[in-house]
Protein backbone atom coordinates (compact mmCIF):
# COMPACT_ATOMS: atom_id res chain seq x y z
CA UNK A 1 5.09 -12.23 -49.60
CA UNK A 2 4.81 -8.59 -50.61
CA UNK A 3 6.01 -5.70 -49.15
CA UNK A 4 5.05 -3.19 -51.00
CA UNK A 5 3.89 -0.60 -49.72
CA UNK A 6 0.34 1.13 -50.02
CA UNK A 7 -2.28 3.46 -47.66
CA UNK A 8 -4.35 0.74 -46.46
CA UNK A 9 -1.45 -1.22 -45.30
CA UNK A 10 0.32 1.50 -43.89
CA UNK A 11 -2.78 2.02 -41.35
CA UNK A 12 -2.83 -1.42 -40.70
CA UNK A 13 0.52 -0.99 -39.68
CA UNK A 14 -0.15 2.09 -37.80
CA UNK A 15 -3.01 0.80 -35.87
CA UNK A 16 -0.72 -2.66 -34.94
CA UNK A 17 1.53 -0.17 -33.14
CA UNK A 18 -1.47 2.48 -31.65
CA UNK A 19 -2.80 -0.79 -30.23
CA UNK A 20 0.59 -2.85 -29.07
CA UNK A 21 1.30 0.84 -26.84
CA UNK A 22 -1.99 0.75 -25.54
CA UNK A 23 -1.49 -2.86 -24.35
CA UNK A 24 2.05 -2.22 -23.33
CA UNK A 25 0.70 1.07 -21.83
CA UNK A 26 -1.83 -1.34 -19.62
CA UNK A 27 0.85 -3.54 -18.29
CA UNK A 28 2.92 -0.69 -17.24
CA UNK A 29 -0.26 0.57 -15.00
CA UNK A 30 -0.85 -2.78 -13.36
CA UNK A 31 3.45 -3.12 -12.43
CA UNK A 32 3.09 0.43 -11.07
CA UNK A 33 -0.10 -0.64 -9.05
CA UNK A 34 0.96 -4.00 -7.89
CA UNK A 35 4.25 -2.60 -7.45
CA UNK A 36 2.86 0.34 -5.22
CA UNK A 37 -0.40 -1.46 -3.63
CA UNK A 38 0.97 -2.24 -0.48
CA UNK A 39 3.54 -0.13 1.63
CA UNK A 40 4.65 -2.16 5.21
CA UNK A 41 7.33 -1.22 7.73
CA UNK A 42 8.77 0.97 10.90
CA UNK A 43 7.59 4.35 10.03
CA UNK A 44 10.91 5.69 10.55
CA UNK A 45 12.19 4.05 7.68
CA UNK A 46 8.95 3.31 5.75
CA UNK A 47 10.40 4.68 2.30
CA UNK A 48 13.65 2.37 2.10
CA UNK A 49 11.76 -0.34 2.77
CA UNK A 50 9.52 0.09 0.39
CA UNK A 51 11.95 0.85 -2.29
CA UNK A 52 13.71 -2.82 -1.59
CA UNK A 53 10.26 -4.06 -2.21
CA UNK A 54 10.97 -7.24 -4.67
CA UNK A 55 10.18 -5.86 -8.10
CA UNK A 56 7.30 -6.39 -10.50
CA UNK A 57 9.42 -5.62 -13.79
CA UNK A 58 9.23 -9.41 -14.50
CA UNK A 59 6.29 -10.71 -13.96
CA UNK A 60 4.11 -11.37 -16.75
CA UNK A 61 0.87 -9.65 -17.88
CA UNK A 62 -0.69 -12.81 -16.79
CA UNK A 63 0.09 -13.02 -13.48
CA UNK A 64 0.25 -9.24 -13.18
CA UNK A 65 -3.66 -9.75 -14.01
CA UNK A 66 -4.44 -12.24 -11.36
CA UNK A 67 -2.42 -10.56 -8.31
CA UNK A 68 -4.65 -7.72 -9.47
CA UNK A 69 -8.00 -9.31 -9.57
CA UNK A 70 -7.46 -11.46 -5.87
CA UNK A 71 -5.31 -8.82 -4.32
CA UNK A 72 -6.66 -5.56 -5.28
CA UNK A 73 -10.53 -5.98 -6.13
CA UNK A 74 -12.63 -6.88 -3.49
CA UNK A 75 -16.29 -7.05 -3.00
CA UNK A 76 -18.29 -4.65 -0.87
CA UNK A 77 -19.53 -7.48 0.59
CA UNK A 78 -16.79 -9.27 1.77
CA UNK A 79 -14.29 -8.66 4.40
CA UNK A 80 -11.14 -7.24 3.14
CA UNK A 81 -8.17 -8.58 4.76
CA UNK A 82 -5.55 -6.63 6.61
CA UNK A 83 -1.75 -6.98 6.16
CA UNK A 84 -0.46 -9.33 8.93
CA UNK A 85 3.01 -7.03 9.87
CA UNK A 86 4.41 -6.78 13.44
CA UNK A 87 2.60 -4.35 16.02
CA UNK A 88 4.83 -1.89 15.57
CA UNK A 89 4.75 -1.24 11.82
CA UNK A 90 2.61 0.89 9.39
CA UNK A 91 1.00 -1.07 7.13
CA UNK A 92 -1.88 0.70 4.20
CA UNK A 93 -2.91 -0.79 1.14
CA UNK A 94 -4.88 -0.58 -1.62
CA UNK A 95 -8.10 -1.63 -2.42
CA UNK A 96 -10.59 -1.15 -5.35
CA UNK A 97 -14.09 -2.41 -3.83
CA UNK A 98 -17.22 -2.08 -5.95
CA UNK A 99 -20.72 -4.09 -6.46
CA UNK A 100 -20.54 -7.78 -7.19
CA UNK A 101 -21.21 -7.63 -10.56
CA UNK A 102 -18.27 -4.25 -10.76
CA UNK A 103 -15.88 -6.71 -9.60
CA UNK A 104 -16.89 -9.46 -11.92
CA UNK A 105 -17.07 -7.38 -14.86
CA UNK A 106 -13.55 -5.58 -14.18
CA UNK A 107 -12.33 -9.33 -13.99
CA UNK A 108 -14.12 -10.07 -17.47
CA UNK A 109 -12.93 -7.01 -18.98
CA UNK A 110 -8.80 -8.34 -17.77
CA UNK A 111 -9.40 -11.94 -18.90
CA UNK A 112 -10.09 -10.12 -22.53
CA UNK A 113 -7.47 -7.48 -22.40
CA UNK A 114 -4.93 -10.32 -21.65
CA UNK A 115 -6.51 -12.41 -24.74
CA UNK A 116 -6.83 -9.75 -26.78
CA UNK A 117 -2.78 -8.68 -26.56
CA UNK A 118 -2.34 -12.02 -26.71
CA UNK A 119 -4.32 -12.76 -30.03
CA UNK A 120 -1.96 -9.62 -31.42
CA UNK A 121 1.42 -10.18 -30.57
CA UNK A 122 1.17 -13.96 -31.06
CA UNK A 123 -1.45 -14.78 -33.45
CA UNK A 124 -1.35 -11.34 -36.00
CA UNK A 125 0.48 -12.39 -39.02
CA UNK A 126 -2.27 -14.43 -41.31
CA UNK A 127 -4.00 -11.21 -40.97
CA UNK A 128 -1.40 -9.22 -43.07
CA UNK A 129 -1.06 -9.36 -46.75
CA UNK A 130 -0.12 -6.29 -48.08
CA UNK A 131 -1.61 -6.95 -51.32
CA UNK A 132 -4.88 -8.51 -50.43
CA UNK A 133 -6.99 -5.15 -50.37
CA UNK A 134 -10.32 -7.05 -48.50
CA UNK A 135 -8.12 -9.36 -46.21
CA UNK A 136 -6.66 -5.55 -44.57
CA UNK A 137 -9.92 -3.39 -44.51
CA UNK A 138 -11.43 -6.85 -42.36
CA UNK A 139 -7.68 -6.62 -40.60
CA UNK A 140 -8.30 -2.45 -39.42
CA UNK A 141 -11.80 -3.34 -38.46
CA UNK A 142 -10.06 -5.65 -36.21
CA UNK A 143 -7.44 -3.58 -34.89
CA UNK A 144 -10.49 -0.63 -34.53
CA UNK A 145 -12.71 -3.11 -32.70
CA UNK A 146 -9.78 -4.42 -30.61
CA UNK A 147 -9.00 -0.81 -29.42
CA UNK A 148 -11.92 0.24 -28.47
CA UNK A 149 -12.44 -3.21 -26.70
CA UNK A 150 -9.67 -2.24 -24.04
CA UNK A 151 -9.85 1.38 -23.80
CA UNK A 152 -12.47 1.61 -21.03
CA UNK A 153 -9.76 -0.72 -19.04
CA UNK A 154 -6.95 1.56 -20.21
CA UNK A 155 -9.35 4.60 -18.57
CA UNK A 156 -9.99 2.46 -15.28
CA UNK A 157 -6.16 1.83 -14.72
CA UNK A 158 -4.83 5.55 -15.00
CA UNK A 159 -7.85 6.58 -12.58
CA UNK A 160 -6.57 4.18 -10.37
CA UNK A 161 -3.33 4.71 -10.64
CA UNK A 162 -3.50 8.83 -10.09
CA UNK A 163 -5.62 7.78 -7.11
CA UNK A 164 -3.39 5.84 -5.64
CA UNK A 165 -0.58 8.03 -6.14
CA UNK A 166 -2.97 11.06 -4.46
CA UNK A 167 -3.48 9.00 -1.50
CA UNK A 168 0.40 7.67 -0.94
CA UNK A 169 1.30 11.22 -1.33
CA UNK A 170 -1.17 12.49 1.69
CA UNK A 171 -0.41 9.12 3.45
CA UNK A 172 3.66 10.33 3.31
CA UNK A 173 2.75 13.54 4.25
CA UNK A 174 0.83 12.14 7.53
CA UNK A 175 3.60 10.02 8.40
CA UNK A 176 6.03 12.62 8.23
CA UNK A 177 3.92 15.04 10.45
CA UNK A 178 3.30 12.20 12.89
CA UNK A 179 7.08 11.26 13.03
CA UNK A 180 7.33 14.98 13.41
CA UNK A 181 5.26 15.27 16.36
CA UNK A 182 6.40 12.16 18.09
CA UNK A 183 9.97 13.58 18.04
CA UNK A 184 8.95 16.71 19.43
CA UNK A 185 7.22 14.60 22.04
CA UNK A 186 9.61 12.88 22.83
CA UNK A 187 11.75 15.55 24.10
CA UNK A 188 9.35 16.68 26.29
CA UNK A 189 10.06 16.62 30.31
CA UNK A 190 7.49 14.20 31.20
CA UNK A 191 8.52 11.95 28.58
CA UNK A 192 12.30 12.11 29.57
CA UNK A 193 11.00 11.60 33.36
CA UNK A 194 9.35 8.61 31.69
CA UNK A 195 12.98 7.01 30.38
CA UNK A 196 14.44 7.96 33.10
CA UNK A 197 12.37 6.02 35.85
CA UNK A 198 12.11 3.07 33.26
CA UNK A 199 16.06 2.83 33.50
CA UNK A 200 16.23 3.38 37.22
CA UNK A 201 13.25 0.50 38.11
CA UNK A 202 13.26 -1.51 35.90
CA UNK A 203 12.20 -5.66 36.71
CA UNK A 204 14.58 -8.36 36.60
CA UNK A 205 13.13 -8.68 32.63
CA UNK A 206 13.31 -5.08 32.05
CA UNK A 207 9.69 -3.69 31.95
CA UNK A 208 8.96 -1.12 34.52
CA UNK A 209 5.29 -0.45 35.83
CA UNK A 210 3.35 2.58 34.52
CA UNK A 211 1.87 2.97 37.98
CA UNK A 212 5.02 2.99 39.81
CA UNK A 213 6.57 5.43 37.36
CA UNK A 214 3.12 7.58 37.38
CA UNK A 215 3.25 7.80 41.15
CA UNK A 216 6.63 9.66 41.02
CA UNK A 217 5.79 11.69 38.11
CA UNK A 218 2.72 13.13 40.25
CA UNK A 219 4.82 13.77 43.34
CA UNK A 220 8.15 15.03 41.62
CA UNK A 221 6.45 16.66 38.81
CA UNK A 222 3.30 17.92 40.32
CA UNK A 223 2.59 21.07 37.69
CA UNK A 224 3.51 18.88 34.08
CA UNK A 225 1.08 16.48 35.15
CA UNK A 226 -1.31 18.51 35.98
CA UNK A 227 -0.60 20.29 32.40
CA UNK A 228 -0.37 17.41 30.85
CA UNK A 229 -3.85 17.54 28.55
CA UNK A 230 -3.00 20.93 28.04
CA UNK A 231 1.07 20.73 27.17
CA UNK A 232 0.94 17.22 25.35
CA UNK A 233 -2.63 16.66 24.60
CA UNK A 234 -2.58 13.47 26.22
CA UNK A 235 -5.29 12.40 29.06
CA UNK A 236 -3.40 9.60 30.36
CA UNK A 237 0.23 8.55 31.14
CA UNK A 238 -0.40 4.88 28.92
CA UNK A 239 -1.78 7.41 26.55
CA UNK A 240 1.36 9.61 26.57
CA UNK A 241 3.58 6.72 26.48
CA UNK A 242 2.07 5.40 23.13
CA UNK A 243 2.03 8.39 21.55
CA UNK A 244 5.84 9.19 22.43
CA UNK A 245 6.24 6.49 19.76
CA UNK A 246 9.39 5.51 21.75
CA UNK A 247 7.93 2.65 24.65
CA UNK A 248 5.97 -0.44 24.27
CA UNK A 249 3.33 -0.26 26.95
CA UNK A 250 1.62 -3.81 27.34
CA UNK A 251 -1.22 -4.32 29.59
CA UNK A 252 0.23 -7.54 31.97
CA UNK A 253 -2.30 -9.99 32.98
CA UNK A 254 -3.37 -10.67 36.35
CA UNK A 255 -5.45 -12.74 38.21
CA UNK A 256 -9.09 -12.89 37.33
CA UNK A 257 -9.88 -10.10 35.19
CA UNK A 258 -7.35 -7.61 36.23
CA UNK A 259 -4.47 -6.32 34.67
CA UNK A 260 -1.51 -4.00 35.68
CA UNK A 261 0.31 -1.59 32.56
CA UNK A 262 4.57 -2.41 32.23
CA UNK A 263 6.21 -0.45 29.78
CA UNK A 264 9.94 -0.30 28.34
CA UNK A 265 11.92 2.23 26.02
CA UNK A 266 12.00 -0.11 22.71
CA UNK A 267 15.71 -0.07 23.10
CA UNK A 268 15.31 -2.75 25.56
CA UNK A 269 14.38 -6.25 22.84
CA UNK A 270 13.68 -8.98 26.54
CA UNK A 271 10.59 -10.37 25.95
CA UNK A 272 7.60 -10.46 28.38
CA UNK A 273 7.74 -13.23 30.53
């Protein structure tokens, strides 16, 4: 075989490469997306645990396609599933959600990209002859064709992946304001009046009651309370409790169709009885 040299199969050879990095570019989008679609943990530590997330490097463009397609496109018209983490965690992911027949043709439009790459990198070579003049102006045709095949995929990925980015950016920023705010709350009198009477009275499992522990917070600390909408923004104690970020408050069951409100500093790990 021939490898001399000439114009027309130097652009073949130019447009082989334009369209393996376009390809190559694709599978980089859907490892940063699958990689990134999903952040789940304690917010306190929400960025280490996402950075031990198992990687994507290896996976191939196949299944990097199909965790795409049944993870990340949904329907409008279905029900999109929600992350099953414990109560305590933050858990946001991402979702691209269009008409039925968006979804479908996305999905089309990946089952070709991945044949199309596939058709390149494995199946190319009885497409080159360097000296056979027609056999390479049918060959760039291809490549031309091929390209402009995947580029309206190529387009959909970056958006997708610049939105995503946009919206884990403003998502760390909230978390960080809210952590922000919960610490500041938690220093707060009423909250420290809070710890304090849960590790005075506690029960034999460790929960304390809310109204036992609101009872002495109205008659030792008559003006917070009264302040309390005002100083913490908060129109219950429950309310204030959650929002401290630092008690689990569980409503207890009763009999009938009454309950009574325990809570605990999350220190304490005994389990509800």
């Amino acid at each position: 075989m021939s490898t001399e040299r000439n114009p027309l199969s130097d652009e073949v050879l130019r447009r082989v490469g334009r369209n393996l990095l376009i390809f190559q570019q694709i599978e980089g989008f859907l490892k940063a997306l699958m990689g990134n679609f999903m952040v789940a943990g304690l917010p306190s530590n929400l960025a280490e645990t996402h950075r031990q997330k198992a990687p994507t490097s290896k996976k191939t463009l196949g299944e990097l396609v199909g965790k795409y397609t049944t993870e990340v496109l949904s329907d409008l018209g279905e029900t999109a599933s929600e992350p099953v983490v414990p109560a305590d965690w933050f858990a946001s992911s991402l979702s691209i959600s269009g008409t039925k027949e968006e979804i479908e043709r996305l999905r089309i439009d990946l089952k070709m990209m991945t044949d199309e790459r596939n058709d390149l990198v494995h199946h190319f070579l009885p497409r080159w002859q360097a000296n056979n003049e027609e056999l390479l102006t049918e060959t760039l045709d291809y490549l031309e064709a091929q390209r402009n095949k995947v580029l309206p995929l190529h387009k959909h990925l970056v958006t997708c992946l610049d939105n995503a980015r946009r919206e884990f950016e403003l998502l760390a920023e909230r978390l960080q304001s809210d952590l922000a705010q919960s610490s500041i709350l938690q220093n707060k009198p009423l909250i420290v009046f809070f710890s304090e009477v849960a590790d005075k009275y506690p029960r034999h499992d460790g929960w304390a009651y809310l109204s036992q522990a609101g009872s002495l917070a109205v008659r030792l600390m008559p003006e917070e309370t009264k302040r309390m909408l005002q100083d913490y923004g908060c129109k219950t104690f429950k309310q204030l409790l959650v929002e401290s970020g630092i008690f689990d408050v569980v409503d207890e069951p009763l009999a009938g169709t009454n309950f009574r409100t325990i809570y605990r500093r999350k220190s304490e790990l005994s389990l509800v009885d």
